[in-house]
N, C-alpha and C. Protein backbone atom coordinates (compact mmCIF):
# COMPACT_ATOMS: atom_id res chain seq x y z
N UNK A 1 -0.65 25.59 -5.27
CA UNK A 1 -0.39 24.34 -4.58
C UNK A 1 -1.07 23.22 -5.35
N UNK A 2 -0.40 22.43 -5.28
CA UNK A 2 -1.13 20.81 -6.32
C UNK A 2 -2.38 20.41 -5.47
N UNK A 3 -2.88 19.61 -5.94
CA UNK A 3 -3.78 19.13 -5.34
C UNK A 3 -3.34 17.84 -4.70
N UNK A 4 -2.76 17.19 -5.42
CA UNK A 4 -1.69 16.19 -4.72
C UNK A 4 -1.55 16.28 -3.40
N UNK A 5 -0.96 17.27 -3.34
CA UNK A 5 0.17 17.77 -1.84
C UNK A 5 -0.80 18.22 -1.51
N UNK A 6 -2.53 19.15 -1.20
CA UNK A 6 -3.57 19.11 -0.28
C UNK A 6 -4.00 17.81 0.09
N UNK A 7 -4.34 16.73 -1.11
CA UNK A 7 -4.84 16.07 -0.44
C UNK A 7 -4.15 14.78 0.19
N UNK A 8 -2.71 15.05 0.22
CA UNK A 8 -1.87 14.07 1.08
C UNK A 8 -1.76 14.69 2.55
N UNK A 9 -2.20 15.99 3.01
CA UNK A 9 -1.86 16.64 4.25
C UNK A 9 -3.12 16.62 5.05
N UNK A 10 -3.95 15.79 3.73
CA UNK A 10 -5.47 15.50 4.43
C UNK A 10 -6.47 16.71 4.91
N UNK A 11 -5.64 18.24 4.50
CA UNK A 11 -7.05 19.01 4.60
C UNK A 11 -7.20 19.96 3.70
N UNK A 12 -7.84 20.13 2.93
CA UNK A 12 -8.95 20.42 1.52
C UNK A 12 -9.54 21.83 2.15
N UNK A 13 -8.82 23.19 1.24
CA UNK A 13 -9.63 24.31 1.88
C UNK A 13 -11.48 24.23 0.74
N UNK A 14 -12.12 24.59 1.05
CA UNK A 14 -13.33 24.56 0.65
C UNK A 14 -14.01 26.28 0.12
N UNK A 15 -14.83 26.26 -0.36
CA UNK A 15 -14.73 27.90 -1.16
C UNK A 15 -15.56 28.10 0.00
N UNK A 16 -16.14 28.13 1.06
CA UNK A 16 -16.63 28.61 2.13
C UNK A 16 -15.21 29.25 2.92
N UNK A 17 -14.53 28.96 3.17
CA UNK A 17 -13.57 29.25 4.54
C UNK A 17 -13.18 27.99 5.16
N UNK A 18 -13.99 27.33 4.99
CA UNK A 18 -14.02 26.05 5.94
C UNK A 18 -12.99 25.42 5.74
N UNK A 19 -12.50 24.80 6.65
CA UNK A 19 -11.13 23.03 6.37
C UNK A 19 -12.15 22.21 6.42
N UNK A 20 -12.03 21.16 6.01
CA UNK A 20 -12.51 19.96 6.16
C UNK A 20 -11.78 18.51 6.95
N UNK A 21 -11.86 18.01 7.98
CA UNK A 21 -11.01 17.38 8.55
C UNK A 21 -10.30 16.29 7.92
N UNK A 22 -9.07 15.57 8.65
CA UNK A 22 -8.35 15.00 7.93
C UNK A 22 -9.11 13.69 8.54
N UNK A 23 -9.04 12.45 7.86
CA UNK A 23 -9.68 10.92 8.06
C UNK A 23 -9.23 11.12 10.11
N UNK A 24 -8.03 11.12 10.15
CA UNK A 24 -7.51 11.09 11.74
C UNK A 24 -8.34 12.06 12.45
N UNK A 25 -8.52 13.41 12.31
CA UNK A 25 -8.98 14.39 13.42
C UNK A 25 -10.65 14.01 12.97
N UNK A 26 -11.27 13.26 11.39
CA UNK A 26 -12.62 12.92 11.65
C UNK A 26 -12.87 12.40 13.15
N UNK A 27 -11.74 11.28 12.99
CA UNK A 27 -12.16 10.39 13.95
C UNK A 27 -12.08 10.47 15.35
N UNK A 28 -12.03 11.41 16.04
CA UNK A 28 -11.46 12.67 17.24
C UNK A 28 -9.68 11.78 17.12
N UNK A 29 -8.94 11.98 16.80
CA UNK A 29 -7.69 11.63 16.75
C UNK A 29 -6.75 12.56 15.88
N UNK A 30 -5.44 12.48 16.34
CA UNK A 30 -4.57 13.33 15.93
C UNK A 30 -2.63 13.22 15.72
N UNK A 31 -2.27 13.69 14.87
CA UNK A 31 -0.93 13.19 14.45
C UNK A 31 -0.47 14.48 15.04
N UNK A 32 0.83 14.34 16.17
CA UNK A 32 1.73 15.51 16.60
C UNK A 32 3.13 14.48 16.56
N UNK A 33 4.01 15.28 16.28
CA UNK A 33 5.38 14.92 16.25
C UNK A 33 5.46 13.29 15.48
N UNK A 34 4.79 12.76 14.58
CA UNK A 34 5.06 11.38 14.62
C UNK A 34 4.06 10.38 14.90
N UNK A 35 3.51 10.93 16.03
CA UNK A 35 2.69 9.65 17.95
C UNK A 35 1.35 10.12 17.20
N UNK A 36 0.39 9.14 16.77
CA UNK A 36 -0.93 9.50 17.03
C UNK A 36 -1.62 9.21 18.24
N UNK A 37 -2.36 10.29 18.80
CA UNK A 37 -3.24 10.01 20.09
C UNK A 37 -4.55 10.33 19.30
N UNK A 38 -5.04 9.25 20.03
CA UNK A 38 -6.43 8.78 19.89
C UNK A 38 -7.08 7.66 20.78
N UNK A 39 -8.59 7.81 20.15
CA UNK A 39 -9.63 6.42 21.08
C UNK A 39 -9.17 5.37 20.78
N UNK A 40 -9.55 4.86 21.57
CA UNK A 40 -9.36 2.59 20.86
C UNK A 40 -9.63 2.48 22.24
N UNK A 41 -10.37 0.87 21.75
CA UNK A 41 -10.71 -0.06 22.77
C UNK A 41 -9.76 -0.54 24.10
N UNK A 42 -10.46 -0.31 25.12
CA UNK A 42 -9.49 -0.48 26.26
C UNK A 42 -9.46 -1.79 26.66
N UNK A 43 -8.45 -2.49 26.93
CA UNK A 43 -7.86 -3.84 28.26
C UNK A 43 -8.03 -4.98 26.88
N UNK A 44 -7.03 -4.40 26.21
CA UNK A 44 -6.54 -5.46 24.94
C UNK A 44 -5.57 -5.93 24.90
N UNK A 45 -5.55 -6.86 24.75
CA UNK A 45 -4.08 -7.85 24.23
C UNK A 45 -2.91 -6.91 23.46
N UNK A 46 -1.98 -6.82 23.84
CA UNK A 46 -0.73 -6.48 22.59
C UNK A 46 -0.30 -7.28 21.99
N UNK A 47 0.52 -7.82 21.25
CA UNK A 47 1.52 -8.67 20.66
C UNK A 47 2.67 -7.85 20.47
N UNK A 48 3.60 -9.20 20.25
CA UNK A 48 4.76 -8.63 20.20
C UNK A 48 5.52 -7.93 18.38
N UNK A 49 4.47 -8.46 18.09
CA UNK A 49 5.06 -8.19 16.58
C UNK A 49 3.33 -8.40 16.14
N UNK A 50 3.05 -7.55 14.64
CA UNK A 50 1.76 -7.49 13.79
C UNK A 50 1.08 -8.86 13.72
N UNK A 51 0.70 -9.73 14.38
CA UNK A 51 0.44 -11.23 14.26
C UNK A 51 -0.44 -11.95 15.43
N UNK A 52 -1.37 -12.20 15.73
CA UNK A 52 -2.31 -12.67 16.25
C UNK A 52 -1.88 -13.56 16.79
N UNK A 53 -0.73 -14.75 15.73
CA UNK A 53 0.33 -15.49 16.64
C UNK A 53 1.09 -15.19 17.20
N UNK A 54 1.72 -14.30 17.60
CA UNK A 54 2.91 -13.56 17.77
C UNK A 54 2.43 -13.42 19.36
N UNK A 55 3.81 -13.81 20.54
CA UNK A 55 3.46 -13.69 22.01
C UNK A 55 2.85 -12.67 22.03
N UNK A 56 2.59 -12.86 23.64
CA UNK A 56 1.46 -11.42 24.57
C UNK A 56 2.92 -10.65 25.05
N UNK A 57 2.38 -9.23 24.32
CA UNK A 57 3.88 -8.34 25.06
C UNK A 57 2.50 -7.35 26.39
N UNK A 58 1.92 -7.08 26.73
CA UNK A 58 1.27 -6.30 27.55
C UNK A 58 0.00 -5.93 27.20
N UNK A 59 -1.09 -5.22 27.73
CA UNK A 59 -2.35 -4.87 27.71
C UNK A 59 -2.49 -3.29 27.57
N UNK A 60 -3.31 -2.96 26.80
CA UNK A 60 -3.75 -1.60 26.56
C UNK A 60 -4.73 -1.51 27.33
N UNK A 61 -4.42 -0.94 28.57
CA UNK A 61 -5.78 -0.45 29.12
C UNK A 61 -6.42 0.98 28.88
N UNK A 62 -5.50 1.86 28.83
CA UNK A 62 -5.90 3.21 28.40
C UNK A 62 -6.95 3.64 27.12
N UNK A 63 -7.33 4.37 27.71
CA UNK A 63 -8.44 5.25 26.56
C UNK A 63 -8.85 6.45 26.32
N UNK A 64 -8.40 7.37 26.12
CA UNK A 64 -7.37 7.23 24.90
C UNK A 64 -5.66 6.80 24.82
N UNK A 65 -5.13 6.60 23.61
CA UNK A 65 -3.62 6.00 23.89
C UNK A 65 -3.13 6.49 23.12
N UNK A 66 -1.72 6.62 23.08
CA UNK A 66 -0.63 6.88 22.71
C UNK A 66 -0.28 6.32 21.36
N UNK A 67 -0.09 6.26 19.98
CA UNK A 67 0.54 4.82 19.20
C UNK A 67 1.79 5.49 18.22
N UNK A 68 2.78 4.79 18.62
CA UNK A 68 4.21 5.36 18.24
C UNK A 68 4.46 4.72 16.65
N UNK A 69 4.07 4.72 16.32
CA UNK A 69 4.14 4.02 14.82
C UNK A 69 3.27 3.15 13.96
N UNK A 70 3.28 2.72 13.25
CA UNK A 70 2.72 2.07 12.85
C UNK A 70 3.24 0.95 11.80
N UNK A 71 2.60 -0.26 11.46
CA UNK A 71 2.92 -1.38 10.78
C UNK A 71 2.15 -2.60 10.28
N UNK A 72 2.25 -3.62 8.90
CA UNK A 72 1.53 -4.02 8.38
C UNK A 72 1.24 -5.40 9.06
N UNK A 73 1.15 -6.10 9.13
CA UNK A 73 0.70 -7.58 9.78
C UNK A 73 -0.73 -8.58 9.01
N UNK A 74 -0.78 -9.16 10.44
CA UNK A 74 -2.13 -10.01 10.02
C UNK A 74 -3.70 -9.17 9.53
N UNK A 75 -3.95 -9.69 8.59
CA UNK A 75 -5.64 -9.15 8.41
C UNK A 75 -6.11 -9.54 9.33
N UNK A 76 -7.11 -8.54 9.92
CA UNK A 76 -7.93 -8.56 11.04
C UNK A 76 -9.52 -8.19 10.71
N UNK A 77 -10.41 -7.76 11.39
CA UNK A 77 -11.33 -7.37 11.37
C UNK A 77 -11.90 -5.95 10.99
N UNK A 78 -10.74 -5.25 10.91
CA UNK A 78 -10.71 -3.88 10.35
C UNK A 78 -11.10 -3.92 9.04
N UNK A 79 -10.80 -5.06 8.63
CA UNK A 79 -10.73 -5.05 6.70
C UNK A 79 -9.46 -4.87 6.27
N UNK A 80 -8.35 -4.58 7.04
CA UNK A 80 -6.58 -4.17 6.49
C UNK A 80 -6.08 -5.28 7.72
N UNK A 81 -4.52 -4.52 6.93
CA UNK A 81 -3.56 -5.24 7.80
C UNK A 81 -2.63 -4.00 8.64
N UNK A 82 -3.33 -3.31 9.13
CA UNK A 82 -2.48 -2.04 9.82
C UNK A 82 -2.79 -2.17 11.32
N UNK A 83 -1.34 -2.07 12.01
CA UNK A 83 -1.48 -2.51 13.29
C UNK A 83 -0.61 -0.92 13.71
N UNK A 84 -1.04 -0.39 15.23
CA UNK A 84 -0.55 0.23 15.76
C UNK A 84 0.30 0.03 16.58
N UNK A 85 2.04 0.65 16.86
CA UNK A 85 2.44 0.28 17.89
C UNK A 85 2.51 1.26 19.36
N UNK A 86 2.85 0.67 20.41
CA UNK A 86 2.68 1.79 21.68
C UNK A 86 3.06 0.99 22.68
N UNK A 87 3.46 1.67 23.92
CA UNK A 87 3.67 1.07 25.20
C UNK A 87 2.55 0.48 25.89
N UNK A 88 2.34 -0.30 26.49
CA UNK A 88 1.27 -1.45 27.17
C UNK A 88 1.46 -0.33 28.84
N UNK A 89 0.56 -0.31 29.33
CA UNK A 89 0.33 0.22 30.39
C UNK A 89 0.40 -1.06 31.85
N UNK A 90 0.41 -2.34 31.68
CA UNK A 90 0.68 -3.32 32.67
C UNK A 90 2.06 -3.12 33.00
N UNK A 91 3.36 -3.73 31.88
CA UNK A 91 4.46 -3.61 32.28
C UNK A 91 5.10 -2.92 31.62
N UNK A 92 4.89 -1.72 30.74
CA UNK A 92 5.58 -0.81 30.05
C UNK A 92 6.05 -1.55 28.59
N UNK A 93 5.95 -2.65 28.46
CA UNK A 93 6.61 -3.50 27.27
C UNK A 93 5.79 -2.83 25.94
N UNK A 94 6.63 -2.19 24.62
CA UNK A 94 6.09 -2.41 23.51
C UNK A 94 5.52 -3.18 22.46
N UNK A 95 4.08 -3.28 22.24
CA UNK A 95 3.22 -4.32 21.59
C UNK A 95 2.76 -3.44 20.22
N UNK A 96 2.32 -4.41 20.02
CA UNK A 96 0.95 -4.09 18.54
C UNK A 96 -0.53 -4.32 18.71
N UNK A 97 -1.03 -3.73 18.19
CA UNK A 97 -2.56 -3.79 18.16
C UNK A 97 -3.84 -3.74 17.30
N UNK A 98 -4.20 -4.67 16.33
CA UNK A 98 -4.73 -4.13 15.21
C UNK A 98 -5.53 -3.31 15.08
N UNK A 99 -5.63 -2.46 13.95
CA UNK A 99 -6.62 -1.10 13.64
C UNK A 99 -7.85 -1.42 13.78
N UNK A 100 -8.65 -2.54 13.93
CA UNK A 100 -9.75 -2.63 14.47
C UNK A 100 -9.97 -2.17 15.59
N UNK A 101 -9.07 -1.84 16.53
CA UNK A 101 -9.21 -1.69 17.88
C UNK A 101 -8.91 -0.16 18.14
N UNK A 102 -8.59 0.54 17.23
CA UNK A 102 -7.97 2.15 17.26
C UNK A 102 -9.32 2.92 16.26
N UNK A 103 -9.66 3.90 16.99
CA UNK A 103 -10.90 4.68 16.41
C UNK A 103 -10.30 5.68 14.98
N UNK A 104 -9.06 5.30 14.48
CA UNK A 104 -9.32 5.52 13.37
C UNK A 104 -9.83 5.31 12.27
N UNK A 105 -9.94 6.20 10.77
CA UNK A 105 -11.22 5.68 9.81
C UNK A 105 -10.22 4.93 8.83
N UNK A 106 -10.94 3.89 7.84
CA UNK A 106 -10.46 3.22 6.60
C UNK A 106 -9.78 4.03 6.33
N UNK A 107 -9.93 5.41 5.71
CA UNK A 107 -9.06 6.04 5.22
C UNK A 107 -7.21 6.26 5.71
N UNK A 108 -7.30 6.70 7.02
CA UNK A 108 -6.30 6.82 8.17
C UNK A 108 -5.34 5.87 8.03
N UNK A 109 -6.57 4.44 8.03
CA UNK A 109 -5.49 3.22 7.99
C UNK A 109 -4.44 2.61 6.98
N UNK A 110 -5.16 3.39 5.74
CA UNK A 110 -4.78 2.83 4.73
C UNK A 110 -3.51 3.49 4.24
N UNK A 111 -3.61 4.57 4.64
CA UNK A 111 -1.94 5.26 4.71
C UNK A 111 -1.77 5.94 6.11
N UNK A 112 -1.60 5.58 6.83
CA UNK A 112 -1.18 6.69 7.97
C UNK A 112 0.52 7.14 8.15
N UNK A 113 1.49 6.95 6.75
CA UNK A 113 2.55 7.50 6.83
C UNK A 113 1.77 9.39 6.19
N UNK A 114 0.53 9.41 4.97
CA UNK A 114 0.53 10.30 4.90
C UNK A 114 -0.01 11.48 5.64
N UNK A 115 -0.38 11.26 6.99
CA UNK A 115 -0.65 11.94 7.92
C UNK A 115 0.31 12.27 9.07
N UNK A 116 0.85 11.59 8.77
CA UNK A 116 2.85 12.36 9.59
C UNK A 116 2.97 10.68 10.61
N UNK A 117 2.22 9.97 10.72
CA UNK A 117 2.51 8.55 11.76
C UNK A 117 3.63 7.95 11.16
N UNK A 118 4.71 7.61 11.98
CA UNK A 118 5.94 7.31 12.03
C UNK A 118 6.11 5.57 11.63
N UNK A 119 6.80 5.05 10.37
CA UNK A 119 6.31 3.68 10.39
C UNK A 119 7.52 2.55 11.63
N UNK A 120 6.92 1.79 11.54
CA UNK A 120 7.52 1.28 13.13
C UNK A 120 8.82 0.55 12.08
């Protein structure tokens, strides 16, 4: 197997036995079907599109959440421009949320197509 293709699937066997986790499951978070579930900050603003200007589509209150894709936008406080998308738990409306606010690591953010997250 290349090393390439280990270290795009994000887990590295080690001459112990051991895996070593991927940037996402570091961060207690996880890629199934597409949807990463994971932590992030609860009773946040969404937007309607990657943009700080961009209307209020609903509030993330949940913790942990759901995020159905992902996409590039405004630089934020994360240090990137990677925003998560997901359903808002007020009125069901789909928003964005920047990666500052999702307990994933730099790494995660910086590609999360190569961890199976679906781009929006």
């Amino acid at each position: 197997m290349k090393l390439a293709a280990v270290a795009a699937t994000g887990v590295m066997a080690l001459g112990t036995g051991v895996l070593a986790a991927s940037p996402a499951q570091a961060a207690g978070c996880g890629v199934s079907g597409g949807t990463l579930y994971c932590g992030n900050t609860p009773n946040v603003d969404m937007y309607r599109w990657a943009g700080f200007d961009a209307p209020y589509a609903d509030t993330l209150k949940t913790n942990p959440s759901q995020f159905d894709c992902w996409t590039t936008g405004d630089w934020h406080g994360g240090n990137n421009n990677t925003w998560y998308g997901a359903r808002g738990d007020v009125r069901g409306a789909f928003g964005f949320v920047p990666a500052q606010v999702v307990n994933t690591s730099s790494a995660f953010d910086a590609h999360p197509d190569w961890y199976g997250l679906d781009h929006c």
